[in-house]
C-alpha atoms as a PDB file:
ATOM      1  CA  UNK A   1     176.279 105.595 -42.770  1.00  0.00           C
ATOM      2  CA  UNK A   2     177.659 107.954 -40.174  1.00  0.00           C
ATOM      3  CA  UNK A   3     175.401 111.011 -39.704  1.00  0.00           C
ATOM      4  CA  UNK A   4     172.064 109.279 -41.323  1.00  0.00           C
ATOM      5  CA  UNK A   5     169.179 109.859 -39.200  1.00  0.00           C
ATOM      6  CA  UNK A   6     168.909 106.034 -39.567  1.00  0.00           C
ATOM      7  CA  UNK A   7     171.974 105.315 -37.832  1.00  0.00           C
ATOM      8  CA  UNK A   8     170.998 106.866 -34.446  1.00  0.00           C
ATOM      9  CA  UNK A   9     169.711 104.051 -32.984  1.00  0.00           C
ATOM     10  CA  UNK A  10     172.447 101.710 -33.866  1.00  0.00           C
ATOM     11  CA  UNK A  11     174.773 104.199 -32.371  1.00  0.00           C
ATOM     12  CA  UNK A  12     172.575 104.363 -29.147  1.00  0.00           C
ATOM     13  CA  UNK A  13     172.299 100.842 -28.698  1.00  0.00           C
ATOM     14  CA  UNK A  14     176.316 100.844 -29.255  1.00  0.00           C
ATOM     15  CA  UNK A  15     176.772 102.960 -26.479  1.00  0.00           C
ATOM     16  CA  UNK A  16     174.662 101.214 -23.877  1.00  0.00           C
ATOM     17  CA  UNK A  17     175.816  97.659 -24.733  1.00  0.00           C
ATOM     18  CA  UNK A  18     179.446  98.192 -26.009  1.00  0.00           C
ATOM     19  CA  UNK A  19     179.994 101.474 -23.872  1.00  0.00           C
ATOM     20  CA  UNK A  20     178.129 100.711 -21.064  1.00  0.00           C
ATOM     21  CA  UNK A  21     176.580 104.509 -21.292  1.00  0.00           C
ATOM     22  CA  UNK A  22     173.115 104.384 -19.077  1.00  0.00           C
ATOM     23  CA  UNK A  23     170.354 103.927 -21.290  1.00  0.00           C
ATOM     24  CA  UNK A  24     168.328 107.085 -20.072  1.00  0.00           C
ATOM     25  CA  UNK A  25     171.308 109.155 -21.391  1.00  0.00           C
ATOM     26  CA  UNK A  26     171.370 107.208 -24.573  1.00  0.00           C
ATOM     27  CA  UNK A  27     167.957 107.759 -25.251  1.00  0.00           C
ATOM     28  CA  UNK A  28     168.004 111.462 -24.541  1.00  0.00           C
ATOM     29  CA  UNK A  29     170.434 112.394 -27.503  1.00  0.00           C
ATOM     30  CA  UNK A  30     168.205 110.903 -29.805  1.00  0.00           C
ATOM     31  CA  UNK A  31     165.201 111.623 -28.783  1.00  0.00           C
ATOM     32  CA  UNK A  32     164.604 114.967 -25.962  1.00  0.00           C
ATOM     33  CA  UNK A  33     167.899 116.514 -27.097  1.00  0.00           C
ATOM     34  CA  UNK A  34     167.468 116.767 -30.792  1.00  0.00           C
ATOM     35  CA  UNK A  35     163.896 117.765 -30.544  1.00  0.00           C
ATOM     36  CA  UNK A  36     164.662 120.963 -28.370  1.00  0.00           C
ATOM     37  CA  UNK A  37     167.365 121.853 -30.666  1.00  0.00           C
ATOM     38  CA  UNK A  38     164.752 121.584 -33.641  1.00  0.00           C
ATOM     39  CA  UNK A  39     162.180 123.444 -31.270  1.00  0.00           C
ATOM     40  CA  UNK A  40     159.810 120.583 -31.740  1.00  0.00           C
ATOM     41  CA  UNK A  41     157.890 121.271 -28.759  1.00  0.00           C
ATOM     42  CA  UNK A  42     155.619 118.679 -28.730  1.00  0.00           C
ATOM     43  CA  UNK A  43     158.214 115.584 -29.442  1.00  0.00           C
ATOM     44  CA  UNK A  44     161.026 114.138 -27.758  1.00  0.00           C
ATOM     45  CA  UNK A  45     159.926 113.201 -24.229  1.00  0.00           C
ATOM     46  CA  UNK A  46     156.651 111.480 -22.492  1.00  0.00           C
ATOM     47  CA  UNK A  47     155.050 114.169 -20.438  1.00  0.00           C
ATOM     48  CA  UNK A  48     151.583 115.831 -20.062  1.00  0.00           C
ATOM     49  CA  UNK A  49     150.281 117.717 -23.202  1.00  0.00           C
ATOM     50  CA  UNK A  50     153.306 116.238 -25.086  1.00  0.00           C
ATOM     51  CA  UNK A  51     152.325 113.961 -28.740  1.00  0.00           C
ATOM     52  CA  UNK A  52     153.186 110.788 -26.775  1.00  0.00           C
ATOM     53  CA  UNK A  53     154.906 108.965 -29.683  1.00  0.00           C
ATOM     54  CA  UNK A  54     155.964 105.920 -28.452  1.00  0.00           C
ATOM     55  CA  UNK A  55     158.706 103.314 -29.497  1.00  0.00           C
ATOM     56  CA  UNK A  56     159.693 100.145 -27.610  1.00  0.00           C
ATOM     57  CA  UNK A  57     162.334  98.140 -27.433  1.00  0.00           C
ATOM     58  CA  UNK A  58     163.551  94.628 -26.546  1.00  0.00           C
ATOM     59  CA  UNK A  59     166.407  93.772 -24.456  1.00  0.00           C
ATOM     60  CA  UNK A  60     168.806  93.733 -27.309  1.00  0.00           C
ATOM     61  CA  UNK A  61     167.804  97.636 -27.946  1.00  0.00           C
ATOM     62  CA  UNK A  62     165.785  96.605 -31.131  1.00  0.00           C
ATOM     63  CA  UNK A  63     162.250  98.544 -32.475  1.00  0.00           C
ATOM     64  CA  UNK A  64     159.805  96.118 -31.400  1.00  0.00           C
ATOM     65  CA  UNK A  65     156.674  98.533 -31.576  1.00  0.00           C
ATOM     66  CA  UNK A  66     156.447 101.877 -32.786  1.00  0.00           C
ATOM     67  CA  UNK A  67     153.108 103.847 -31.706  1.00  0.00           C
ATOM     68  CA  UNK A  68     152.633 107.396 -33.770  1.00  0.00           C
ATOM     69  CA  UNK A  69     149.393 109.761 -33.768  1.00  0.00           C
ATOM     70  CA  UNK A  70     147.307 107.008 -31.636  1.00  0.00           C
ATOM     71  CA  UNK A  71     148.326 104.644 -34.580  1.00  0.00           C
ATOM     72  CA  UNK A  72     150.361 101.555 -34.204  1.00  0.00           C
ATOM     73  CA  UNK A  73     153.061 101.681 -36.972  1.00  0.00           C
ATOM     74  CA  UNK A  74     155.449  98.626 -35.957  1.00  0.00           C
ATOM     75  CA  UNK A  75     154.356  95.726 -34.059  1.00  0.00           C
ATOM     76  CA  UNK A  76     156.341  92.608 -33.317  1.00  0.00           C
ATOM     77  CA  UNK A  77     159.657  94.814 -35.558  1.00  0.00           C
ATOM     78  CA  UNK A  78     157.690  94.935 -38.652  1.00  0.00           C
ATOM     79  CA  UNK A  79     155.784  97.412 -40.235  1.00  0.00           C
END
């Protein structure tokens, strides 16, 4: 599964708990870093005039809610 888009969180949530890599710089490569290098302007980070897609996670680095276009898309890990 290496190099599935699918795989990025796992590999996040790898480095903060098995690496100890700080979570804000875990985040940032899949989220802020590849949307800048796809010149997604609107995606990647929570600031003003930005889409505000949202994802949260529990303490175990899991997709508990997923919030897209003002829509909620995951709640409670399930679609």
């Amino acid at each position: 599964g290496v190099g599935r888009i699918s795989s990025l969180l796992d590999e996040a949530r790898d480095a903060v708990l098995g690496e100890g890599v700080a979570l804000a710089d875990a985040l940032q490569v899949i989220t802020a870093n590849p949307a800048r290098a796809l010149k997604l302007s609107q995606k990647g980070e929570l600031a003003p005039g930005k889409d505000a897609d949202i994802v949260l996670l529990d303490a175990g680095l899991r997709v508990q809610s997923v919030w897209a276009r003002g829509r909620r898309l995951v709640a409670d890990g399930a679609l």
